[in-house]
Protein backbone atom coordinates (compact mmCIF):
# COMPACT_ATOMS: atom_id res chain seq x y z
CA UNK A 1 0.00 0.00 0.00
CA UNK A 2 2.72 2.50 1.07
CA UNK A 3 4.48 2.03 -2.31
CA UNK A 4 1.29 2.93 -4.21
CA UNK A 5 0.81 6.05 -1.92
CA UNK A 6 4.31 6.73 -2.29
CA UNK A 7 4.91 6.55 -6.28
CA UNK A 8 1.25 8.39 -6.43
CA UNK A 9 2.03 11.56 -4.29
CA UNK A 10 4.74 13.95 -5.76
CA UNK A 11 4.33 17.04 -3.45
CA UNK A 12 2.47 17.74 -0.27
CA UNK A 13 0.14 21.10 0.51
CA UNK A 14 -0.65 21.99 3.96
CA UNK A 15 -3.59 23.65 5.78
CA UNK A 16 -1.66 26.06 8.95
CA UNK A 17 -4.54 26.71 11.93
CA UNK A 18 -5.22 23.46 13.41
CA UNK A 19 -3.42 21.06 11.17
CA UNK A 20 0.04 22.18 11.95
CA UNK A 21 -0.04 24.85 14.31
CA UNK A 22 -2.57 25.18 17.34
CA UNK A 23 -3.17 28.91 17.04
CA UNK A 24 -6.36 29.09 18.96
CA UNK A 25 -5.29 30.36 21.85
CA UNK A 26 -3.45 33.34 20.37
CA UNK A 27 -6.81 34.21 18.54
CA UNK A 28 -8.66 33.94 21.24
CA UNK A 29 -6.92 36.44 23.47
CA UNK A 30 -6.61 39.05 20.66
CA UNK A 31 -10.42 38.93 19.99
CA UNK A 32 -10.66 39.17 23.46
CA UNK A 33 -9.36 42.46 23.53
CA UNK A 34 -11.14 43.47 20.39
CA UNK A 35 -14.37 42.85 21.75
CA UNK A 36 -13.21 44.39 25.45
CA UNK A 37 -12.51 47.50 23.38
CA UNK A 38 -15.94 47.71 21.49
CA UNK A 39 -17.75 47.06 24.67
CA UNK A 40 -18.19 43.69 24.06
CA UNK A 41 -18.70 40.44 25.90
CA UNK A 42 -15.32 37.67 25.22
CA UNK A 43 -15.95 34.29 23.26
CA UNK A 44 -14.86 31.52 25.43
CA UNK A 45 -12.46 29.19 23.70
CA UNK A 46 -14.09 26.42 22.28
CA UNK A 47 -16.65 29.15 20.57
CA UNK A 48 -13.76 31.22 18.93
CA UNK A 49 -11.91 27.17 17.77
CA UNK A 50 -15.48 26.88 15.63
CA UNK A 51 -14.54 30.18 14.14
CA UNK A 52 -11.36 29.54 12.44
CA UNK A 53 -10.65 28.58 9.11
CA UNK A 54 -12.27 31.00 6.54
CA UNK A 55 -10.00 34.18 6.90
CA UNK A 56 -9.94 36.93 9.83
CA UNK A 57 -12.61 39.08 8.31
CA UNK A 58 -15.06 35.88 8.32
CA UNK A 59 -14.40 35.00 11.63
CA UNK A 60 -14.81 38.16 13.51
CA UNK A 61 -18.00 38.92 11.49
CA UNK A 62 -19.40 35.35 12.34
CA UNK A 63 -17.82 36.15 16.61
CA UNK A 64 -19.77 39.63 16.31
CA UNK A 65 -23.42 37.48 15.20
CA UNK A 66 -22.43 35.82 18.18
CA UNK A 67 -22.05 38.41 20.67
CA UNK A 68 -25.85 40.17 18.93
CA UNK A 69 -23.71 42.71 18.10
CA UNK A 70 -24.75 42.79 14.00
CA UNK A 71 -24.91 46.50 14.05
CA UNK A 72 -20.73 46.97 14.80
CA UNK A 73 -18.59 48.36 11.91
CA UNK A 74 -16.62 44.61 10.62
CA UNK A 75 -14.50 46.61 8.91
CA UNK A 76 -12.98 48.72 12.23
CA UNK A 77 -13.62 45.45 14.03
CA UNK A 78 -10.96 43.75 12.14
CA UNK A 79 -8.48 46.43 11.70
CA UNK A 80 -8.85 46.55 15.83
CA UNK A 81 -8.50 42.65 15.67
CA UNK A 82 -5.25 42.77 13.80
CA UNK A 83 -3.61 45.09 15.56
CA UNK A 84 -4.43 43.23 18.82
CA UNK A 85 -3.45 39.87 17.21
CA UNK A 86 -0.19 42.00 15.97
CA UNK A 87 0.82 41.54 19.69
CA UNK A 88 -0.36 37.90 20.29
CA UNK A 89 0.57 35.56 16.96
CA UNK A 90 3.94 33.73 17.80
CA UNK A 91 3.78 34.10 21.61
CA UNK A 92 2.46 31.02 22.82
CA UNK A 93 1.26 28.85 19.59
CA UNK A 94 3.12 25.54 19.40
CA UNK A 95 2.92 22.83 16.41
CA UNK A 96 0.70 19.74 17.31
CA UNK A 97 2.48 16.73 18.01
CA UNK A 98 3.85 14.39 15.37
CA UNK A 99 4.52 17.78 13.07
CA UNK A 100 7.76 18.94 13.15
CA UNK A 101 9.06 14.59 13.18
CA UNK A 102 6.36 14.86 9.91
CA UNK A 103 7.74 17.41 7.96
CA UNK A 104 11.38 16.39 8.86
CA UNK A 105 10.37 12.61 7.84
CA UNK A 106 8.40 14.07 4.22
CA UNK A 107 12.10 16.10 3.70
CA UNK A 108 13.96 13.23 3.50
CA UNK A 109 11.82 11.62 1.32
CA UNK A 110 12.21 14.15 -0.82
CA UNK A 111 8.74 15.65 -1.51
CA UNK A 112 8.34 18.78 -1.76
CA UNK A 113 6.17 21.39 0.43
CA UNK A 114 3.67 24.24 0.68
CA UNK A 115 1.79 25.68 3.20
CA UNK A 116 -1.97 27.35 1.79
CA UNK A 117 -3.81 29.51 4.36
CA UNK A 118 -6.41 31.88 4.93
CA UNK A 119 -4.62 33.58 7.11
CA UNK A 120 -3.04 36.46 5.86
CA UNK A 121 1.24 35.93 4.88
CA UNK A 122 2.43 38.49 7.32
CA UNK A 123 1.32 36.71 10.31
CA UNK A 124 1.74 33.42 8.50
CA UNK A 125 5.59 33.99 8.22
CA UNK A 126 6.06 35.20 11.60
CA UNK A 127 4.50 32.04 13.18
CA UNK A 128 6.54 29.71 10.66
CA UNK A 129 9.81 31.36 11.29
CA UNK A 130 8.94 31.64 15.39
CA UNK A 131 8.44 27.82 15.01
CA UNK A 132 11.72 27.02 13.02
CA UNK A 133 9.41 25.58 10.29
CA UNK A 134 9.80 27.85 7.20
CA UNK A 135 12.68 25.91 5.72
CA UNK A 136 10.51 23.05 5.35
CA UNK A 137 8.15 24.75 3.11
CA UNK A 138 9.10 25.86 -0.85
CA UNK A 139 6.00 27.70 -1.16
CA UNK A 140 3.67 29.62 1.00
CA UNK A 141 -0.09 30.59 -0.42
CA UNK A 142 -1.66 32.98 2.33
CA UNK A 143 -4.90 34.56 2.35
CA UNK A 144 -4.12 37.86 1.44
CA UNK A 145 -2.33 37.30 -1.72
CA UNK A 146 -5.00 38.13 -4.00
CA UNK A 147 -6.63 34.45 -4.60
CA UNK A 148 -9.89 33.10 -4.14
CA UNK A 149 -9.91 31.72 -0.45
CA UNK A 150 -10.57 28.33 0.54
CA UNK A 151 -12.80 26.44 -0.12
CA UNK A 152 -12.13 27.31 -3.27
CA UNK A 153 -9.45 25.83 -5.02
CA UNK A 154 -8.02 28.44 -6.61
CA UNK A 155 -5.36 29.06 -3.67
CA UNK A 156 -4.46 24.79 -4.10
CA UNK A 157 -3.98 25.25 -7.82
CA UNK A 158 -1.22 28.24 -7.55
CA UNK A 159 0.69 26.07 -4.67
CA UNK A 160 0.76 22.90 -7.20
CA UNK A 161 2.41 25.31 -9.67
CA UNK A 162 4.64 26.45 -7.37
CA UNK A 163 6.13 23.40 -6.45
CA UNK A 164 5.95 22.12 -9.93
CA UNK A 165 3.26 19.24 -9.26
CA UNK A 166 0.18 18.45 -11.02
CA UNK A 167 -2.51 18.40 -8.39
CA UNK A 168 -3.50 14.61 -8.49
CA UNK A 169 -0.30 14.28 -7.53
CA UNK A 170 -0.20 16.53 -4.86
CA UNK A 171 -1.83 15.43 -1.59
CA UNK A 172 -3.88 18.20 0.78
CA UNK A 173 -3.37 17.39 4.65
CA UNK A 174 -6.14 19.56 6.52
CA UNK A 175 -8.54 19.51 9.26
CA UNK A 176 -11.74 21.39 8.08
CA UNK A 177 -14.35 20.68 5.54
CA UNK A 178 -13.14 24.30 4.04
CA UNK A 179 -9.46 21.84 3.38
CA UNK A 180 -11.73 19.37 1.76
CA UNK A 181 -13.62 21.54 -0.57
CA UNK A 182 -10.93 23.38 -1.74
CA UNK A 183 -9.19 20.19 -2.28
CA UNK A 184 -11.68 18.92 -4.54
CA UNK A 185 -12.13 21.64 -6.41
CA UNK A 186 -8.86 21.65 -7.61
CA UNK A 187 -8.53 17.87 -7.85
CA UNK A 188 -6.37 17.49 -5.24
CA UNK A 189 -6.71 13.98 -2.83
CA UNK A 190 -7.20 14.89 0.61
CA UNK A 191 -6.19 13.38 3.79
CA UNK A 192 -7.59 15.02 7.64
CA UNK A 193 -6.16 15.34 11.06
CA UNK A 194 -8.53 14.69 14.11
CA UNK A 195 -7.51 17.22 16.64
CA UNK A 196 -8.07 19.97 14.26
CA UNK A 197 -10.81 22.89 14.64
CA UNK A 198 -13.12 21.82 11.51
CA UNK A 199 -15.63 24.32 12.93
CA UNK A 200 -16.38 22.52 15.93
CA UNK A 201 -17.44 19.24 14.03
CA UNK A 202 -16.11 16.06 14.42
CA UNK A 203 -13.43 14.51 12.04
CA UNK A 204 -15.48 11.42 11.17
CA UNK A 205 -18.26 14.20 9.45
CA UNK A 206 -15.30 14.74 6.83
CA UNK A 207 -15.41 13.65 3.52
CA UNK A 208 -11.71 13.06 3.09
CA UNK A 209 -9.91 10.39 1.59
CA UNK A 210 -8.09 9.51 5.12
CA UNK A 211 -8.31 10.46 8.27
CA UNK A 212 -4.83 10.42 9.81
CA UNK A 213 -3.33 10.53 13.69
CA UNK A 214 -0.74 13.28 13.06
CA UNK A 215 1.60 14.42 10.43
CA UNK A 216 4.60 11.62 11.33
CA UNK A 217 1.64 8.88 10.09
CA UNK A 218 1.18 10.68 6.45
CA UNK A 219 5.00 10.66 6.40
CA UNK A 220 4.97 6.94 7.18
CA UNK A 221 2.33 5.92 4.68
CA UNK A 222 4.57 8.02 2.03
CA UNK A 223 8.11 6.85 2.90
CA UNK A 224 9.64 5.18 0.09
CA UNK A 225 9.55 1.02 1.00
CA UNK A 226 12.87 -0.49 1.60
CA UNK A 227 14.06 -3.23 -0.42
């Protein structure tokens, strides 16, 4: 099976919040503050987790419908939510377990690596190079650099021609159904993470092609076979 998987997949794409990096708690404080500024009552948690996935601007719109607070100005709201999450991104956000053994595993095999996000690329590079990952990655396809966000596929497509791969050779690792419908739209295979946000859904509601523990068990189904 691994040598099918293996001579199939030619390049790797990854989701960032909640597949490699737990970022949730960094979000969480900075809309925090957003909302203590506007006069607003905090999101615990687990209701700001459900939020992330679809870009900044979607998720404190969504936190505001939360709060009944559909009258506030989104566009000041974020603007206040950036600067606040200015202060917070790459202070306490660790990779998930299994990630950084992962990536170092998919290196030596040779395959070569993106990271596509919704969030935007400045805050994108400074958790990456906080976490001593960027190396790992050839390409990087943030949010804010002019594509159609996930779940469309547009952001997937301009990865694969970064890294030179066509995309149904290129597998998607993610943790949302946003991952999976932007993988299928650009025919990309897909494979999940469990301890992901997804929105607050469980993993098993995923239509993905696999769901898998961590990062170090893609890179196992992918390493070359011996002999």
């Amino acid at each position: 099976m691994t040598s099918i998987l293996r001579h199939r997949v030619r390049a790797l794409l990854f989701d960032l919040d909640g597949t490699l990096v737990d970022t949730a708690g960094e979000i969480a404080a900075a809309l925090a503050r957003t909302f203590a500024e506007l006069g607003l009552p905090a999101l615990p948690n687990g209701a700001v987790e459900a939020l992330i996935g679809r870009g900044v601007a979607s998720m404190v719109e969504r936190a505001l419908v939360q709060v009944g607070a559909t009258g506030t100005d989104i566009a000041r709201a974020v603007a206040r939510f950036e600067t606040h999450y200015e202060a917070t991104v790459a202070t306490v956000a660790e990779l998930y377990p299994g990630v950084a053994a992962g990536l170092a595993l998919l290196q030596g095999e040779g395959l070569p690596m993106a990271v596509v996000t919704n969030k935007p690329r400045h805050f994108t590079e400074r958790l990456l190079d906080r976490l001593h990952s960027t190396a790992s990655f050839a390409a990087v396809v943030a949010g804010d650099d002019g594509l159609a966000r996930k779940p469309s596929g547009e952001m997937l497509l301009a990865a694969c021609a970064r890294l030179g791969s066509a995309p149904a050779a290129t597998l998607m690792v993610g943790d949302s159904g946003n991952d999976v419908a932007a993988a299928r739209a650009a025919g990309c295979p897909v494979w999940c993470v469990p301890y992901g946000y997804n929105e607050g859904r469980p993993a098993e509601t995923l239509a993905c092609d696999r769901i898998v523990a961590d990062l170090a068990e893609v890179a196992r189904l992918l390493r070359t076979p011996s002999g």
